[in-house]
N, C-alpha and C. Protein backbone atom coordinates (compact mmCIF):
# COMPACT_ATOMS: atom_id res chain seq x y z
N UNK A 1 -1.28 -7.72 25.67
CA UNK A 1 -0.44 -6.56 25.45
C UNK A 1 -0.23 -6.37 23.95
N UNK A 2 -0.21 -5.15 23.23
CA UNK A 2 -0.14 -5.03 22.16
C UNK A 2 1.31 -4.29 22.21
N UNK A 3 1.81 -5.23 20.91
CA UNK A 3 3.28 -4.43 20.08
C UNK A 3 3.40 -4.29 18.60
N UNK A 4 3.39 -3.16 18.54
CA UNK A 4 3.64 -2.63 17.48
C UNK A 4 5.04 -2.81 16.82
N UNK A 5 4.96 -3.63 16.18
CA UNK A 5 6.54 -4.59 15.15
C UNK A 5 6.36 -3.84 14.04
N UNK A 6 5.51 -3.37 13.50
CA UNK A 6 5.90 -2.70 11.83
C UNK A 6 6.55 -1.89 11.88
N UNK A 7 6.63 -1.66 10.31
CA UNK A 7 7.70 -0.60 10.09
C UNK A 7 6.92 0.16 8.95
N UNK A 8 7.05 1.10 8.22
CA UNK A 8 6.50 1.68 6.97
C UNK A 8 7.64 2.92 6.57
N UNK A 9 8.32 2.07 5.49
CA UNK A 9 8.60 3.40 4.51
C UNK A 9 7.63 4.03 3.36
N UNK A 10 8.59 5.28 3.35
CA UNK A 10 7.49 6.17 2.36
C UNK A 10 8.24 7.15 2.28
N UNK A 11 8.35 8.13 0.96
CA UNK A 11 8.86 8.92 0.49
C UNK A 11 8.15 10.40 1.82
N UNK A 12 9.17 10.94 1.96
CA UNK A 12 8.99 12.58 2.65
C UNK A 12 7.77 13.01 2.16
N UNK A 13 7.75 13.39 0.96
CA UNK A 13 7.02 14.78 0.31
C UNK A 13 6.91 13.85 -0.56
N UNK A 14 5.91 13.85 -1.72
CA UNK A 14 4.86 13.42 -2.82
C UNK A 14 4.18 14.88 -3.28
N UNK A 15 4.53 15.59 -4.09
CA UNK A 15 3.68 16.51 -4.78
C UNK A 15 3.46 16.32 -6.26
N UNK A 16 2.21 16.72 -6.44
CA UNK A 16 1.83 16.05 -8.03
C UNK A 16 1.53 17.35 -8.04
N UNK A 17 0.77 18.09 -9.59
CA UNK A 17 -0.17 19.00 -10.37
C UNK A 17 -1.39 18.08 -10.64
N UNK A 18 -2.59 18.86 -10.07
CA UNK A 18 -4.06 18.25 -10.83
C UNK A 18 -3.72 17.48 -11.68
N UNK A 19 -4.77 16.53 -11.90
CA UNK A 19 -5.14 15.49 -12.86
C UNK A 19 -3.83 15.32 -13.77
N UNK A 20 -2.61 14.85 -12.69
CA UNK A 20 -1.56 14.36 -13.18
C UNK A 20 -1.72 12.51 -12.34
N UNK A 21 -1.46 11.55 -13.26
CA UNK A 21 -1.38 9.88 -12.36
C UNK A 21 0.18 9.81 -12.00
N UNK A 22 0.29 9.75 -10.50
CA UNK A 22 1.53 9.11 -10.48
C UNK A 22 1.65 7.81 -9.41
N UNK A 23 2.97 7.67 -9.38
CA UNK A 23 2.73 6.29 -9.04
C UNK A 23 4.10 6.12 -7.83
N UNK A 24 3.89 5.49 -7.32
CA UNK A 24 4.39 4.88 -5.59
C UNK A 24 5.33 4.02 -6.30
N UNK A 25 6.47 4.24 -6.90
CA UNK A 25 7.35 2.99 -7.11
C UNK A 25 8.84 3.82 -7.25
N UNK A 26 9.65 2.68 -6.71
CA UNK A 26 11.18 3.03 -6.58
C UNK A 26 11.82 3.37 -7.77
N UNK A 27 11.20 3.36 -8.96
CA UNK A 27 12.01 4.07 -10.24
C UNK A 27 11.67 5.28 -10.12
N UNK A 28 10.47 6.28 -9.33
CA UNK A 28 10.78 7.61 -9.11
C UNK A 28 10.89 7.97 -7.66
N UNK A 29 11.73 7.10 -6.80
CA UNK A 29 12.36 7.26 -5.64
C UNK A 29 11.03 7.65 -4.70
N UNK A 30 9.56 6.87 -4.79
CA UNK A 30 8.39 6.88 -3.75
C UNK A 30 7.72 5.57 -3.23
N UNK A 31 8.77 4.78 -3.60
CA UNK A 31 8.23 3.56 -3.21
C UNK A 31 7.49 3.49 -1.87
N UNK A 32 6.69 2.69 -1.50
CA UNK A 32 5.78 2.78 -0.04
C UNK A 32 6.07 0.93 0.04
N UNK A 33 6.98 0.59 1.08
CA UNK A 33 7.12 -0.71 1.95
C UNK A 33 6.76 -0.73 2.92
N UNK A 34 5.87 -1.95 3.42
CA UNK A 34 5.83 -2.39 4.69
C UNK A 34 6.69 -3.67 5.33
N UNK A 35 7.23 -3.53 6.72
CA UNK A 35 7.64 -4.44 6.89
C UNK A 35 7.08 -4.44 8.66
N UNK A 36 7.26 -6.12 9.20
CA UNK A 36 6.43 -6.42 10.16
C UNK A 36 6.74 -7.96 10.88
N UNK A 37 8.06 -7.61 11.09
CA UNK A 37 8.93 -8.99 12.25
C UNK A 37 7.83 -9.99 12.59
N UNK A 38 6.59 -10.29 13.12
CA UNK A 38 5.98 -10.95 13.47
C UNK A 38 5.08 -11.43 12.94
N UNK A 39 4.81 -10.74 11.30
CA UNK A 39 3.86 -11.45 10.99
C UNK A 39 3.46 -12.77 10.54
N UNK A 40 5.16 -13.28 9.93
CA UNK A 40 5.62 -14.42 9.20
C UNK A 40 4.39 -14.85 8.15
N UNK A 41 3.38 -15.50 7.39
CA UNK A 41 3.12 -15.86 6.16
C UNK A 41 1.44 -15.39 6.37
N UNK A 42 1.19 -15.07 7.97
CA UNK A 42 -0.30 -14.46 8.13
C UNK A 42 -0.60 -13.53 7.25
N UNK A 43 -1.76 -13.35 7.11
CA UNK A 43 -2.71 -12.48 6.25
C UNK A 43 -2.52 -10.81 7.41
N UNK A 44 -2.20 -9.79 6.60
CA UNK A 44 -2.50 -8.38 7.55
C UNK A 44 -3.81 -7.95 6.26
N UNK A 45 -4.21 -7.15 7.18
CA UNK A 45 -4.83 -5.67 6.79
C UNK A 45 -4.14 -4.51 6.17
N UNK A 46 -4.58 -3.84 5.09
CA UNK A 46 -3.70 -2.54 4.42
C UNK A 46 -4.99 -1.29 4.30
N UNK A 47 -5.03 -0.34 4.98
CA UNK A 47 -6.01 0.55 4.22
C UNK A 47 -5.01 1.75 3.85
N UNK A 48 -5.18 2.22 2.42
CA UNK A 48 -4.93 3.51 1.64
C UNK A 48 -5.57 4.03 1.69
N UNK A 49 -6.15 5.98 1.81
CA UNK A 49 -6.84 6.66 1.17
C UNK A 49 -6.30 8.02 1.05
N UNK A 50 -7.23 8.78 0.20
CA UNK A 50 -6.39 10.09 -0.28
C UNK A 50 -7.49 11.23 -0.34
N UNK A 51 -7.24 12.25 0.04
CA UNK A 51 -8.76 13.38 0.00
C UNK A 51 -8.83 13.26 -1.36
N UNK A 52 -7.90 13.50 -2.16
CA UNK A 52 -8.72 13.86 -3.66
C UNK A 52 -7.81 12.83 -4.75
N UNK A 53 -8.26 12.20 -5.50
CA UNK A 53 -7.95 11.24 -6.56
C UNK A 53 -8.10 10.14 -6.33
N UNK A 54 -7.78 9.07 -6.97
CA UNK A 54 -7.98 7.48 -6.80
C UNK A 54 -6.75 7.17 -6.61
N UNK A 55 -6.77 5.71 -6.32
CA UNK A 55 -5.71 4.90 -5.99
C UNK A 55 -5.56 3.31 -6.55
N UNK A 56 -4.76 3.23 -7.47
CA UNK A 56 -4.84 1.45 -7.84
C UNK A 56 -3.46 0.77 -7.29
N UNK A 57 -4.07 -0.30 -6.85
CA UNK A 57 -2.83 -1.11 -6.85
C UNK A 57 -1.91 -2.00 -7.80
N UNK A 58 -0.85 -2.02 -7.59
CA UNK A 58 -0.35 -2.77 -8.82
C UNK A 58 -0.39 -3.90 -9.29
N UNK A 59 -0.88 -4.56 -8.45
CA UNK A 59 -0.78 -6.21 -8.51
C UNK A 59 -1.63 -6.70 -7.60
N UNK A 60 -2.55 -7.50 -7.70
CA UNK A 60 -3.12 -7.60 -6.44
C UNK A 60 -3.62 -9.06 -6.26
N UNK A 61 -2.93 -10.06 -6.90
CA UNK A 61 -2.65 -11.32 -6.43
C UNK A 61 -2.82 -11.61 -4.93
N UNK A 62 -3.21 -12.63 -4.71
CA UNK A 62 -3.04 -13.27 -3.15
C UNK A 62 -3.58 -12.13 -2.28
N UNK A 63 -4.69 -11.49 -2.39
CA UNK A 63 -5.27 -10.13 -1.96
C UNK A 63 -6.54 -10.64 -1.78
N UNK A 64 -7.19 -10.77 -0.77
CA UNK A 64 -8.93 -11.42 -0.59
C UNK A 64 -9.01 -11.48 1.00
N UNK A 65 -9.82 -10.17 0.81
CA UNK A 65 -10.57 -9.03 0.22
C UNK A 65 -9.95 -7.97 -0.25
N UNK A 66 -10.50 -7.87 -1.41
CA UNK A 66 -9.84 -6.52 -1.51
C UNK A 66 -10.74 -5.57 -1.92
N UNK A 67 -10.79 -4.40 -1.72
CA UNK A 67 -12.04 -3.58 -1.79
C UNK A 67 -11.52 -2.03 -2.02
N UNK A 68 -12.21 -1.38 -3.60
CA UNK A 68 -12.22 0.13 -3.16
C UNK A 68 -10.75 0.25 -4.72
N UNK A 69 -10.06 -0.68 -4.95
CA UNK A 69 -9.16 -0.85 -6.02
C UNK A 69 -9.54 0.20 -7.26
N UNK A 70 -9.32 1.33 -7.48
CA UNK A 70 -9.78 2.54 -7.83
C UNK A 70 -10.51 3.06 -7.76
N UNK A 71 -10.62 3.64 -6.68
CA UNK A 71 -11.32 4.59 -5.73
C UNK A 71 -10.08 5.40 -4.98
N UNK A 72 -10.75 6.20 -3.87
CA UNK A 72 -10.38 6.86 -2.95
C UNK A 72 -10.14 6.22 -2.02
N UNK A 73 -10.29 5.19 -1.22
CA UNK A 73 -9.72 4.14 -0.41
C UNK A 73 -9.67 3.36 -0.99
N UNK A 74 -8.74 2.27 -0.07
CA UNK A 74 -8.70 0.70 -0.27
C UNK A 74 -8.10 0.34 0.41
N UNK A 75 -9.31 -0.74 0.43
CA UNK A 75 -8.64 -2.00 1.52
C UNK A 75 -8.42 -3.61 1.01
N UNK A 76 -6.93 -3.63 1.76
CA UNK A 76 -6.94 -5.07 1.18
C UNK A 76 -6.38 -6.19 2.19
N UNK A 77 -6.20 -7.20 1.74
CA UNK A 77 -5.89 -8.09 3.14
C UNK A 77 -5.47 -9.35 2.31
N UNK A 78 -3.49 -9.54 3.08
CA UNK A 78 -3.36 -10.85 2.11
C UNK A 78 -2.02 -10.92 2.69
N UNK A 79 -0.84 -11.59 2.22
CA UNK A 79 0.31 -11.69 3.36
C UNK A 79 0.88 -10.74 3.11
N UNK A 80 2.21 -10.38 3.50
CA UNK A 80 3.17 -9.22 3.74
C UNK A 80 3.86 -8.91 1.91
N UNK A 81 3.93 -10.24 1.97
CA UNK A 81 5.12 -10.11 0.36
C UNK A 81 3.71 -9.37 -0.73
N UNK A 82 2.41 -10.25 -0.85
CA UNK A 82 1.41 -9.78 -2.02
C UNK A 82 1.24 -8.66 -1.48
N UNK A 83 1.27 -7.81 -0.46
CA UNK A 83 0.66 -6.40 0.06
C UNK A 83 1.93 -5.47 -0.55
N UNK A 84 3.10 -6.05 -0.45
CA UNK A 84 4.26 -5.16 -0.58
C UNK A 84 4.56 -5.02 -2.63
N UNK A 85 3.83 -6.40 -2.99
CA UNK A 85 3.53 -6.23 -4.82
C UNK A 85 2.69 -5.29 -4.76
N UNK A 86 1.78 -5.20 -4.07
CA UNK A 86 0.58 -4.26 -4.64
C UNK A 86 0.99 -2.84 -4.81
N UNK A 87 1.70 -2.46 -4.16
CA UNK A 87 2.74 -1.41 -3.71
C UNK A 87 3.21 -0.91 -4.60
N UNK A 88 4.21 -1.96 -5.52
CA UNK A 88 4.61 -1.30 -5.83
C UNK A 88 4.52 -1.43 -7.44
């Protein structure tokens, strides 16, 4: 049986202007958290992607594999706390 325990915050609305960089963090109130009762210190899966621009993560310690780290997707895989640095 599958249960779905996560959780994901994320800002409402995100609007940028062209070839403006912005960034997913709680000093401009867009932070993106995951959280996930069951996973305790296991490794998850994270995929990001976006139709148009790139995407870096911030930190990406304790992250293996990680793949696509400025680009248009990415995927990474590592415990809850290094997924939730990368974040932000």
């Amino acid at each position: 049986m599958f249960k779905a325990s996560y959780s994901i915050t994320r800002p409402a609305t995100f609007i940028t202007n062209e070839d403006v960089s912005r960034s997913f963090v709680a000093a401009n109130s867009a932070l993106i958290t995951i959280a996930d009762a069951d996973s305790g210190t296991g490794a998850l899966t994270l995929t990001l992607s976006v139709t148009n621009g790139t995407l870096h993560l911030a930190a990406t310690g304790g992250l293996s594999p990680l793949n696509g780290n400025g680009s248009n997707s990415i995927t990474a895989t590592g415990p809850l706390t290094n997924l939730n640095a990368a974040l932000d």
